[in-house]
N, C-alpha and C. Protein backbone atom coordinates (compact mmCIF):
# COMPACT_ATOMS: atom_id res chain seq x y z
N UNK A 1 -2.46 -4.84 14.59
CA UNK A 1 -2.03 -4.11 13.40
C UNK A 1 -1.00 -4.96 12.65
N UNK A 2 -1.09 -5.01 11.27
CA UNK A 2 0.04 -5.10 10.47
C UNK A 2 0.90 -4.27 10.10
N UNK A 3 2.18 -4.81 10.06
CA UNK A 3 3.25 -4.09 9.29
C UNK A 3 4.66 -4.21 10.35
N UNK A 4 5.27 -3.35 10.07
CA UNK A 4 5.10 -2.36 9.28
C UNK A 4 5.90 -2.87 7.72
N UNK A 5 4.78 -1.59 6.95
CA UNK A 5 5.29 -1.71 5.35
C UNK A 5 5.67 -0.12 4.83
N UNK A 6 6.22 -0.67 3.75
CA UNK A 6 6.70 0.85 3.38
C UNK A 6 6.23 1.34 2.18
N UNK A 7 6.40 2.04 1.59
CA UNK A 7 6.44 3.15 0.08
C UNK A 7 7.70 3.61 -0.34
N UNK A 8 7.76 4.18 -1.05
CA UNK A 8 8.57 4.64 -1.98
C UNK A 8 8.26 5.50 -3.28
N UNK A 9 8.91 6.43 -3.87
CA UNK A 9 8.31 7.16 -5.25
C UNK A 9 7.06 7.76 -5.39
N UNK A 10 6.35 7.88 -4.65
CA UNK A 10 5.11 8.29 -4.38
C UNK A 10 5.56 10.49 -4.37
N UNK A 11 4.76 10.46 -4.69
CA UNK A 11 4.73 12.52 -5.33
C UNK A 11 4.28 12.69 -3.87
N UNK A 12 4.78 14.32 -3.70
CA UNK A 12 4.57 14.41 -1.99
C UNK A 12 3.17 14.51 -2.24
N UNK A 13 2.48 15.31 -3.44
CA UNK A 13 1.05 15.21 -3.55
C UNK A 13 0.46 14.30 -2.90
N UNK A 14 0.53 13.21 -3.44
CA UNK A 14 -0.04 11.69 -3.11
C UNK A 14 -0.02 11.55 -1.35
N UNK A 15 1.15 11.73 -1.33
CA UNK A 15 1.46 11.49 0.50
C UNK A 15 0.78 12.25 1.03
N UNK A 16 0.67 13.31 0.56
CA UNK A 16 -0.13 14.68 1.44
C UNK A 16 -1.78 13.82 1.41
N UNK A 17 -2.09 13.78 0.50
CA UNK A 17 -3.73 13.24 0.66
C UNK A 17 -3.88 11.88 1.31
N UNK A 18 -2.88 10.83 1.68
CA UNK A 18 -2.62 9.67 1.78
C UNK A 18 -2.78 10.25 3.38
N UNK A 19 -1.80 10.91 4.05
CA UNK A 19 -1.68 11.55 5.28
C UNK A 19 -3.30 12.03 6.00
N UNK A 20 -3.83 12.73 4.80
CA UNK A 20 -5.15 13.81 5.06
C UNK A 20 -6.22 12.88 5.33
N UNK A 21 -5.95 11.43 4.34
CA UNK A 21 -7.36 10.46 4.25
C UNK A 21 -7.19 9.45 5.38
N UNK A 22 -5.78 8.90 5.39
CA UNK A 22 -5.62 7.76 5.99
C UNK A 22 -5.70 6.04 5.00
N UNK A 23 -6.36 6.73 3.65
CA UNK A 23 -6.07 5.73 2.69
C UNK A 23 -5.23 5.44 1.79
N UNK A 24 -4.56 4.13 0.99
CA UNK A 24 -3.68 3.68 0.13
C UNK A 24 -4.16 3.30 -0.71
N UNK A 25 -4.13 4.24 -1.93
CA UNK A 25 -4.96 2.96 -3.26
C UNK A 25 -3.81 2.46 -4.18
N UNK A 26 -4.11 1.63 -4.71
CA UNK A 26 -3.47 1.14 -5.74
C UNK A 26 -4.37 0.48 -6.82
N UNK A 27 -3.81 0.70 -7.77
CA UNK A 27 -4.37 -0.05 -9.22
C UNK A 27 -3.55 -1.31 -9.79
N UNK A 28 -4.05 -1.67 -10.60
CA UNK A 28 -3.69 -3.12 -10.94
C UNK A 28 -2.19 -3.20 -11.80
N UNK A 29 -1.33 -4.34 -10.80
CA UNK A 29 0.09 -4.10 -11.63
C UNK A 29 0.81 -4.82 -12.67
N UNK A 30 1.36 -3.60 -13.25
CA UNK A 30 1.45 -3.65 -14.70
C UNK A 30 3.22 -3.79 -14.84
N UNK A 31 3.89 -4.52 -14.10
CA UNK A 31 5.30 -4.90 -14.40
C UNK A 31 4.98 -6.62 -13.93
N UNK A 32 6.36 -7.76 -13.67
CA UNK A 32 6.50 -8.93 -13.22
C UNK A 32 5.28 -9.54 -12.76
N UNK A 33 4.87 -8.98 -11.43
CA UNK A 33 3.40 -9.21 -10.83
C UNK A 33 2.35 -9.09 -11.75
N UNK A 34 2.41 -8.66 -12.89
CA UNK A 34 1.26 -8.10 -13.54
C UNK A 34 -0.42 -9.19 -13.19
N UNK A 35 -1.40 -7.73 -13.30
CA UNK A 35 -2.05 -8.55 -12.46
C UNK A 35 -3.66 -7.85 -13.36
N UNK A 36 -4.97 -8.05 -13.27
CA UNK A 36 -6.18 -7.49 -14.15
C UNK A 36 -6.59 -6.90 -12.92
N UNK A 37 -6.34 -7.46 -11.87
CA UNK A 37 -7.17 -6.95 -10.58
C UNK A 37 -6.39 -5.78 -9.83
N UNK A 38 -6.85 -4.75 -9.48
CA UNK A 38 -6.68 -4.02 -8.58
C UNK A 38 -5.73 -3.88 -7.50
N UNK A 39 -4.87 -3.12 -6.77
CA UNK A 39 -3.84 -4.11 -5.61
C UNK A 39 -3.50 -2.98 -4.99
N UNK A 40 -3.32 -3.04 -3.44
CA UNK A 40 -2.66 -1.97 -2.90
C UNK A 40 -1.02 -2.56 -2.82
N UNK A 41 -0.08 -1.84 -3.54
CA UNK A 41 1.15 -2.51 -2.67
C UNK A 41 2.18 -2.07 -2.49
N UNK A 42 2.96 -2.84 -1.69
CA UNK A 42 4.09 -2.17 -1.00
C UNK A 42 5.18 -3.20 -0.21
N UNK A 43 6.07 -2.40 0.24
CA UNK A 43 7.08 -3.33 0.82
C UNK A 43 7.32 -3.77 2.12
N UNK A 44 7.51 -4.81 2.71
CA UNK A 44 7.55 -5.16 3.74
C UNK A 44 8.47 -4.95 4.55
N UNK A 45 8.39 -4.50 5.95
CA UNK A 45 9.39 -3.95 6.90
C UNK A 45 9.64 -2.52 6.60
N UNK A 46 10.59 -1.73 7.32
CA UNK A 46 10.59 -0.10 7.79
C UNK A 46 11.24 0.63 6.34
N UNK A 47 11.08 1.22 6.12
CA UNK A 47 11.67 2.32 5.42
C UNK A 47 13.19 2.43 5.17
N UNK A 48 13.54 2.04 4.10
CA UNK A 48 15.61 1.93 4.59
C UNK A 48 15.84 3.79 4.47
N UNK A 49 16.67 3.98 5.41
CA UNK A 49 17.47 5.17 5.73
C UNK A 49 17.61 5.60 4.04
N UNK A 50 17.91 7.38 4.11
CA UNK A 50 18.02 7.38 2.94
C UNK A 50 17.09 7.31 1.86
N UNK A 51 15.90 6.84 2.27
CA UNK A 51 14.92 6.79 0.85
C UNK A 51 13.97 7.68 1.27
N UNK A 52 13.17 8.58 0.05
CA UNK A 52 12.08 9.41 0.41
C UNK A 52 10.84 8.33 0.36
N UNK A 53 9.94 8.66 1.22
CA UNK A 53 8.88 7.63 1.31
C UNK A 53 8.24 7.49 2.47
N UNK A 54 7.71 6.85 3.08
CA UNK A 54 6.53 6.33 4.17
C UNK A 54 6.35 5.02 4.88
N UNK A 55 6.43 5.17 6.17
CA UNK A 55 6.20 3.91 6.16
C UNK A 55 4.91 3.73 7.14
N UNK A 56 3.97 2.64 7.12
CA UNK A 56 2.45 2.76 7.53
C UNK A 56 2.39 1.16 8.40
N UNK A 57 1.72 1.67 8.99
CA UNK A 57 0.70 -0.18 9.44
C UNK A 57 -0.67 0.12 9.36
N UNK A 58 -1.46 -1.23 8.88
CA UNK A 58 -2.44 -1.40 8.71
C UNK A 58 -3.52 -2.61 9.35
N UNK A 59 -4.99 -2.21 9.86
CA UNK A 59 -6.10 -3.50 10.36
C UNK A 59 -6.12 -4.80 9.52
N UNK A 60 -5.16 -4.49 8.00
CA UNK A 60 -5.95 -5.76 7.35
C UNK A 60 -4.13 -6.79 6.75
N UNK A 61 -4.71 -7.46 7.00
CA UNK A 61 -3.42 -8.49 6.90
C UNK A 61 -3.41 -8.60 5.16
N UNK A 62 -2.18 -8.61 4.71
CA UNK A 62 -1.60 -8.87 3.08
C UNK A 62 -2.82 -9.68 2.68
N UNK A 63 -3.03 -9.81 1.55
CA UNK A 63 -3.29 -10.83 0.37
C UNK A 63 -2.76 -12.08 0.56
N UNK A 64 -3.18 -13.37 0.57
CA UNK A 64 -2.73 -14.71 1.04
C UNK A 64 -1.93 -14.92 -0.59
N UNK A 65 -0.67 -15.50 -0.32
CA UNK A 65 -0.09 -16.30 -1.58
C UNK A 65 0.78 -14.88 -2.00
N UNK A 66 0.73 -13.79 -1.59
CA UNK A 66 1.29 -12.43 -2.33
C UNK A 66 3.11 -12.93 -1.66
N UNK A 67 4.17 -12.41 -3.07
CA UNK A 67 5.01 -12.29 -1.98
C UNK A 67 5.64 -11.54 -0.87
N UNK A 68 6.25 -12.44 -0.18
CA UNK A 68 6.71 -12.21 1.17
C UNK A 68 7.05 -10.48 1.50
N UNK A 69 8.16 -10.21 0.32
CA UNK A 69 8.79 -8.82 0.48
C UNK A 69 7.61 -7.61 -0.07
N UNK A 70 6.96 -8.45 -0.59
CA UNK A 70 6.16 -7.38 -1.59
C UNK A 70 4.43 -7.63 -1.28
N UNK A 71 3.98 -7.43 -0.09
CA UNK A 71 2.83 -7.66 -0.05
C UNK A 71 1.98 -7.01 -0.79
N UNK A 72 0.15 -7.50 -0.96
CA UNK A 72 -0.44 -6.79 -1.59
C UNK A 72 -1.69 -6.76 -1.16
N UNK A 73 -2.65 -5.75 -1.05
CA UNK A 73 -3.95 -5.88 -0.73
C UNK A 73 -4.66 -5.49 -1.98
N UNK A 74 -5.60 -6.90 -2.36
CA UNK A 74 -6.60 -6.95 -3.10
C UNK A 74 -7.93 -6.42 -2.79
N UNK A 75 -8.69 -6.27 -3.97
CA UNK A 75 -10.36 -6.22 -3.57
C UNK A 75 -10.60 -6.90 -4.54
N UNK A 76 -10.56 -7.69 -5.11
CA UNK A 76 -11.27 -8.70 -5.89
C UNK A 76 -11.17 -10.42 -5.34
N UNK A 77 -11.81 -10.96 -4.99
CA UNK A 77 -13.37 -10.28 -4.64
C UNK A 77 -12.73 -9.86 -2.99
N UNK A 78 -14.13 -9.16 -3.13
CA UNK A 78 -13.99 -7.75 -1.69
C UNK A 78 -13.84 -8.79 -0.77
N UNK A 79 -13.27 -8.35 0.59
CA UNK A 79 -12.74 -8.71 1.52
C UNK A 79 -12.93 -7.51 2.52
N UNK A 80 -13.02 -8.14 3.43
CA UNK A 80 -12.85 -7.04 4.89
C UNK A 80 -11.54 -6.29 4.71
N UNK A 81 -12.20 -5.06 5.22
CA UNK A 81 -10.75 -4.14 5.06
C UNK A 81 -10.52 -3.69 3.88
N UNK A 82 -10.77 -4.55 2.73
CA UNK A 82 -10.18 -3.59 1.18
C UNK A 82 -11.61 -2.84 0.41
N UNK A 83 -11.31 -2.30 0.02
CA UNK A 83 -12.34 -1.75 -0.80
C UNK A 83 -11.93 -1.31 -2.68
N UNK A 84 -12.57 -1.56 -3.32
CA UNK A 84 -12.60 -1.34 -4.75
C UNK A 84 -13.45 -0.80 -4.99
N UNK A 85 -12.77 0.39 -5.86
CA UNK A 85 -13.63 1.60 -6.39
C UNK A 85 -12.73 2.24 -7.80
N UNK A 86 -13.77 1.81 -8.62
CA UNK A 86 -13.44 1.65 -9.92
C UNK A 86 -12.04 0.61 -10.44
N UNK A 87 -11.27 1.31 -10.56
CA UNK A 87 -9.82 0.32 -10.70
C UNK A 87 -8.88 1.25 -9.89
N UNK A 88 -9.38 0.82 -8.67
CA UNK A 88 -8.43 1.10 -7.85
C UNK A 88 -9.34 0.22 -6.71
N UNK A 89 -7.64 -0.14 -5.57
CA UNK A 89 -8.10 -1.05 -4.79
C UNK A 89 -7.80 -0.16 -2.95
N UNK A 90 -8.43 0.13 -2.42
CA UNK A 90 -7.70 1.03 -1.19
C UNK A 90 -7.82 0.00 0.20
N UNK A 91 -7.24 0.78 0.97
CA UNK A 91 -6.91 -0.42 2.44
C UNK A 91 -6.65 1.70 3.58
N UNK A 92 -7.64 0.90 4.50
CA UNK A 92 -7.11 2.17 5.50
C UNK A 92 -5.14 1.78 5.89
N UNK A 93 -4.39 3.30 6.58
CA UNK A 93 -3.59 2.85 6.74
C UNK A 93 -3.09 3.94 8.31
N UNK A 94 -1.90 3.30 8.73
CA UNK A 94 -1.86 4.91 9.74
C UNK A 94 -0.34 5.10 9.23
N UNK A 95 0.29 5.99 8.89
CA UNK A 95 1.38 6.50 8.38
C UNK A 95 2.10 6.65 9.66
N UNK A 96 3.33 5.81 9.99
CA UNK A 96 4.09 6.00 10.81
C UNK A 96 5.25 7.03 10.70
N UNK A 97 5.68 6.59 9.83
CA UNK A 97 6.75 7.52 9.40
C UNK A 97 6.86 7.81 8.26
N UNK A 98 7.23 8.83 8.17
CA UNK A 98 7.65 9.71 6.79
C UNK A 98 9.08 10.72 6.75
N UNK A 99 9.37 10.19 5.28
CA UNK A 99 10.93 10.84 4.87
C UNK A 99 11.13 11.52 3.99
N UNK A 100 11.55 13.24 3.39
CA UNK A 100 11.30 13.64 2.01
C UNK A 100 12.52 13.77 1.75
N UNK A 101 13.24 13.44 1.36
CA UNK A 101 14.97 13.64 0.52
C UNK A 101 14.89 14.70 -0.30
């Protein structure tokens, strides 16, 4: 397994179905990283105390070249483990921990 990685800002909505599926999607990012392709992502290492959020490990190792703190799982082009569906990119995950502030 990889990880562990974390979340953050995510609506408990989201977590609740994230929890129910076991999947993480993400869409393509639109700040610094900005990117056309698809991306699951998140932060590397546990959850800091104090923050509402999640923290997961996952079968499929980061995106090669992504950075260090900020890994990312792609599906363009598909790869074991990621999947793309429409513009969104998902990765199974197992939710270790979870925090709601």
């Amino acid at each position: 397994m990889h990880g562990p990685y974390y979340r953050v800002g995510d609506s408990p909505e989201v977590v609740r179905k994230i929890l129910e599926s076991g999947e993480l999607w993400g869409s393509a990012p639109r700040n610094i990283f900005q990117s056309d392709f698809p991306k699951v992502k998140a932060f590397a290492g546990h959850l800091p105390s104090g923050e509402s959020g999640f923290e997961f490990e996952t079968e499929v190792a980061p995106d090669d070249g992504c950075h260090p703190d900020k890994p990312t799982w792609s599906g363009i082009p598909n790869r074991a483990g990621v999947w793309t569906d429409g513009a969104y990119a998902r990765i199974n995950v197992r939710v270790v921990r979870q925090t709601v502030i």
